[in-house]
N, C-alpha and C. Protein backbone atom coordinates (compact mmCIF):
# COMPACT_ATOMS: atom_id res chain seq x y z
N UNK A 1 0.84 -1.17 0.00
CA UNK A 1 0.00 0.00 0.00
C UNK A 1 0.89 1.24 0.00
N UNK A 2 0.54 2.38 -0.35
CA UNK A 2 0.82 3.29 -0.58
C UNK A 2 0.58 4.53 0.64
N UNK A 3 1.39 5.27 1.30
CA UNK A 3 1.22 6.38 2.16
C UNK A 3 2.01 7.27 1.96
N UNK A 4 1.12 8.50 2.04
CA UNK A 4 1.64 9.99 1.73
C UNK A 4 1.55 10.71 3.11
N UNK A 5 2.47 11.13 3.84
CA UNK A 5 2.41 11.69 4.94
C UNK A 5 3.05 13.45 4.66
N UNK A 6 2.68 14.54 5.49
CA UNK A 6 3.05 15.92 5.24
C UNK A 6 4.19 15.78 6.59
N UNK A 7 4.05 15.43 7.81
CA UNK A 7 5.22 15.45 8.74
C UNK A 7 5.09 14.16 9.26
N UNK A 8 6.58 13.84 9.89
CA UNK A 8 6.97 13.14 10.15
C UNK A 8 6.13 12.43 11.23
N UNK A 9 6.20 11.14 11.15
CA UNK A 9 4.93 10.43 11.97
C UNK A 9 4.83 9.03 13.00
N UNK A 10 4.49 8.51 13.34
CA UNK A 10 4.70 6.88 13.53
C UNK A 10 3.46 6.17 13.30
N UNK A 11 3.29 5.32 12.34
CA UNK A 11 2.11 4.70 12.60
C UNK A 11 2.62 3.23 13.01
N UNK A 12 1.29 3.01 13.77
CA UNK A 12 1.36 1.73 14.11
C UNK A 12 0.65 0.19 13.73
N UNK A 13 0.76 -0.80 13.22
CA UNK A 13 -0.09 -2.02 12.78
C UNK A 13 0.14 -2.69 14.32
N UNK A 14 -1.20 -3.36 14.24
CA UNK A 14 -1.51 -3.96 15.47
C UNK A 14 -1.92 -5.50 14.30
N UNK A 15 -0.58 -6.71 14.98
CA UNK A 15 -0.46 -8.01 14.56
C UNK A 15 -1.55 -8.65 15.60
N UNK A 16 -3.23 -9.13 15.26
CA UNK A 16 -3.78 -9.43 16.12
C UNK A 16 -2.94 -10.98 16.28
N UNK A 17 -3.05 -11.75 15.36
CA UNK A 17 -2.44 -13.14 15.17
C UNK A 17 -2.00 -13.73 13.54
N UNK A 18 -1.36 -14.72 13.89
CA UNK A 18 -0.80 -15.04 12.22
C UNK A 18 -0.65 -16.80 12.35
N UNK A 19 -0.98 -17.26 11.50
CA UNK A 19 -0.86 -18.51 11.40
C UNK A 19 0.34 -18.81 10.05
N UNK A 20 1.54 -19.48 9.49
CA UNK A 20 2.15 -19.17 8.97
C UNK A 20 3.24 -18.07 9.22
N UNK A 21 3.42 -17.79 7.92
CA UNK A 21 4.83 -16.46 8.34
C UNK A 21 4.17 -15.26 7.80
N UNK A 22 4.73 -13.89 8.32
CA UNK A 22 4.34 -13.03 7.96
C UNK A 22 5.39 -11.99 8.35
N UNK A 23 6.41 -11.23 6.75
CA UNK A 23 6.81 -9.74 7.29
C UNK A 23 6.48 -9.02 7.02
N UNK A 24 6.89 -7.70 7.50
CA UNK A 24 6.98 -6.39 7.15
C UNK A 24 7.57 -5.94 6.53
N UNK A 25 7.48 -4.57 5.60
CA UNK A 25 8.27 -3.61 4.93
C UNK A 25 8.33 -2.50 4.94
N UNK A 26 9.29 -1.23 5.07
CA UNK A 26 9.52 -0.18 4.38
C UNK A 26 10.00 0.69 4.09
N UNK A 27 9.22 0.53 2.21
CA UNK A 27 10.20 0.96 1.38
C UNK A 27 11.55 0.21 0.82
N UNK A 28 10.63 -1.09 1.06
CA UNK A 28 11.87 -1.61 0.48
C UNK A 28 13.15 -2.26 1.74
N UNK A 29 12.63 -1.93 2.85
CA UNK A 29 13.70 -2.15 3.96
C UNK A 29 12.82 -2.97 4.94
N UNK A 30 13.37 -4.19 5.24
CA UNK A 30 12.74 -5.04 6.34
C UNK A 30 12.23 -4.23 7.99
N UNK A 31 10.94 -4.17 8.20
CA UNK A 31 10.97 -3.02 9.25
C UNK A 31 10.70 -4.49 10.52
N UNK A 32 10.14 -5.66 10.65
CA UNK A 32 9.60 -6.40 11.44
C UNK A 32 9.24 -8.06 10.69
N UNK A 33 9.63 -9.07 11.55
CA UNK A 33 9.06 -10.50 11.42
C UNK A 33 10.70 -11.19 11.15
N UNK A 34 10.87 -12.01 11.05
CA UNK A 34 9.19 -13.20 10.20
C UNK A 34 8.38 -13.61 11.90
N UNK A 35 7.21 -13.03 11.73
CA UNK A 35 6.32 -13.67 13.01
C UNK A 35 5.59 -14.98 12.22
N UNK A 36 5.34 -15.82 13.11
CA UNK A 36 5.62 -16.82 12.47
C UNK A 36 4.24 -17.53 13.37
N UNK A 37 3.51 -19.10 13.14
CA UNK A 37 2.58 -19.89 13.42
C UNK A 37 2.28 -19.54 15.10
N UNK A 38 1.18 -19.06 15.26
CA UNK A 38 1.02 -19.25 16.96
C UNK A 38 1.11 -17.74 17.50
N UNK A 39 1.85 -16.86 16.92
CA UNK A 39 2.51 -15.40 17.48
C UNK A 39 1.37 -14.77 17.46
N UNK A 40 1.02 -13.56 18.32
CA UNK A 40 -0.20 -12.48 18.59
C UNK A 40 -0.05 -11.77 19.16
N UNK A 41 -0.44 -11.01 19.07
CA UNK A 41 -0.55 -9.59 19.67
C UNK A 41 1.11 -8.48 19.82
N UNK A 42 1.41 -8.22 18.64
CA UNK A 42 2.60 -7.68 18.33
C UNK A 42 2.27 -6.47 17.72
N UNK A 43 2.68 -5.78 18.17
CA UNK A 43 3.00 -4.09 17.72
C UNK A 43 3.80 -3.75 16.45
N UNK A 44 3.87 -3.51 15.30
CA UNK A 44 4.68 -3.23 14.62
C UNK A 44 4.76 -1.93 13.93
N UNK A 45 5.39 -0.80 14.42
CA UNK A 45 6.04 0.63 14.18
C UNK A 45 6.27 1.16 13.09
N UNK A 46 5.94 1.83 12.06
CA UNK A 46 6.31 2.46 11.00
C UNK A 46 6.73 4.27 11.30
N UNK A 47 8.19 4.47 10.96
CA UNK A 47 8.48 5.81 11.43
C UNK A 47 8.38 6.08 9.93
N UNK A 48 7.40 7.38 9.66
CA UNK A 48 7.35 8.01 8.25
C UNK A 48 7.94 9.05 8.47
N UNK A 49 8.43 9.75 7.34
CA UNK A 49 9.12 10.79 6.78
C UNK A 49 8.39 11.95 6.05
N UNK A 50 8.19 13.00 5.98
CA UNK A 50 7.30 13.22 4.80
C UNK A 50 7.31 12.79 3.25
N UNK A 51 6.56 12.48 3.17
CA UNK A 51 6.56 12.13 1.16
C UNK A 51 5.99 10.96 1.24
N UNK A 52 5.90 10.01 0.37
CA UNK A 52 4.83 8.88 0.34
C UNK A 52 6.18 7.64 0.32
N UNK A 53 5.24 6.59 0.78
CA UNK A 53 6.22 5.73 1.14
C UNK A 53 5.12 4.10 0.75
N UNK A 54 5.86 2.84 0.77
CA UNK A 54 5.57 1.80 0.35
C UNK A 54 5.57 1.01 1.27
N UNK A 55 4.65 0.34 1.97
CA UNK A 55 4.59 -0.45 2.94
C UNK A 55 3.91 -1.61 2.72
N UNK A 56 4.81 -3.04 3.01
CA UNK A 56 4.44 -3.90 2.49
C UNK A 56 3.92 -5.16 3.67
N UNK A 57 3.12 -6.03 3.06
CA UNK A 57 2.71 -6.79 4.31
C UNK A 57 3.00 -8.62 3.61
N UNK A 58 4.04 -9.16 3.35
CA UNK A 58 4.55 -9.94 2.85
C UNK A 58 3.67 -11.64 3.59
N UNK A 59 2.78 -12.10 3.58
CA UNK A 59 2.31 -13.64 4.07
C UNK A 59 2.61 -14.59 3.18
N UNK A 60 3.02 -15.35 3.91
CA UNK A 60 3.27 -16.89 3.24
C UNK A 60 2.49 -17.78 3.88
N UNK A 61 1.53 -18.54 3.34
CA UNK A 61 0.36 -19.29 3.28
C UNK A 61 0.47 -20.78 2.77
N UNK A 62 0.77 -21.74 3.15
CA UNK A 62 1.01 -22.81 3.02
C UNK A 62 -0.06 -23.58 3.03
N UNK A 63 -1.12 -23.51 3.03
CA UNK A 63 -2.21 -23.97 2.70
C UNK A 63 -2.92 -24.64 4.12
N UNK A 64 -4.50 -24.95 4.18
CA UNK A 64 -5.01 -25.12 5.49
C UNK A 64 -5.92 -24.34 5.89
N UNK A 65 -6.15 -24.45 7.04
CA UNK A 65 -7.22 -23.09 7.76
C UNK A 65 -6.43 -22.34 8.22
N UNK A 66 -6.03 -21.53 7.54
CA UNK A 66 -4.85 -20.11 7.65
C UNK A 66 -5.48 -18.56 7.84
N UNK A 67 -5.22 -17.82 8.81
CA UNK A 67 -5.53 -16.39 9.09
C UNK A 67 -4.52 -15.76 9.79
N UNK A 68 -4.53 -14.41 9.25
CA UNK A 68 -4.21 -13.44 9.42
C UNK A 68 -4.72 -11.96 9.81
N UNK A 69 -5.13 -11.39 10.58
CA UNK A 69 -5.14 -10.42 11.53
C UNK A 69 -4.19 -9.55 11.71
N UNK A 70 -4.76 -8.29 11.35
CA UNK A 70 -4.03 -6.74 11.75
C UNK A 70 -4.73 -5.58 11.77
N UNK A 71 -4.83 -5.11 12.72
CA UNK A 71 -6.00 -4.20 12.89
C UNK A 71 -4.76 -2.70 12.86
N UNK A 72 -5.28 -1.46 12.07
CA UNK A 72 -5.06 -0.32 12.16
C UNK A 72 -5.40 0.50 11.52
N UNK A 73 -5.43 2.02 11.66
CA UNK A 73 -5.88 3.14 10.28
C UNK A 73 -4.75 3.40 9.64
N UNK A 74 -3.84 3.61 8.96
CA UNK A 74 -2.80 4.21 8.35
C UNK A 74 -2.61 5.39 7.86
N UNK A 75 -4.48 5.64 7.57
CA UNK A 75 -4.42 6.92 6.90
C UNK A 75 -4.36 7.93 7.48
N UNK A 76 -5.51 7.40 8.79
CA UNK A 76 -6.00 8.56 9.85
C UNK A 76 -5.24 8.46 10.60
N UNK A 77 -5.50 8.80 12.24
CA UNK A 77 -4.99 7.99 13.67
C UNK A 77 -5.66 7.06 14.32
């Protein structure tokens, strides 16, 4: 996904749970994981800059009854 921020910021993703692997990105730079089968309730930090930026949410899904959970706004607060 895509974010355009005017000042500098932190947003936050809230990892409710993950079954499988799951990282983070940004911009291209590993920000968090691999959280991995069983893990929950993890905080994961994005420090923005102004200008728009690329944040990626990378799952690997191996097939099964698989979920993933992350609750946050990115846009708003």
């Amino acid at each position: 996904m895509k974010v355009n921020v005017t000042e500098t910021t932190t947003k936050t993703l809230y990892l409710g749970a993950v079954d499988n692997r799951v990282d983070f990105f940004l911009d291209g730079n590993h920000v968090s994981g691999p959280w991995g089968v069983g893990q929950q309730h993890i905080n994961i930090n994005f420090v923005l800059s102004p200008g728009e930026h690329t944040i990626q949410i990378i799952y690997n899904s191996q097939g099964g009854a698989d979920y993933l959970s992350i609750y946050s706004d990115l846009a708003g607060n």
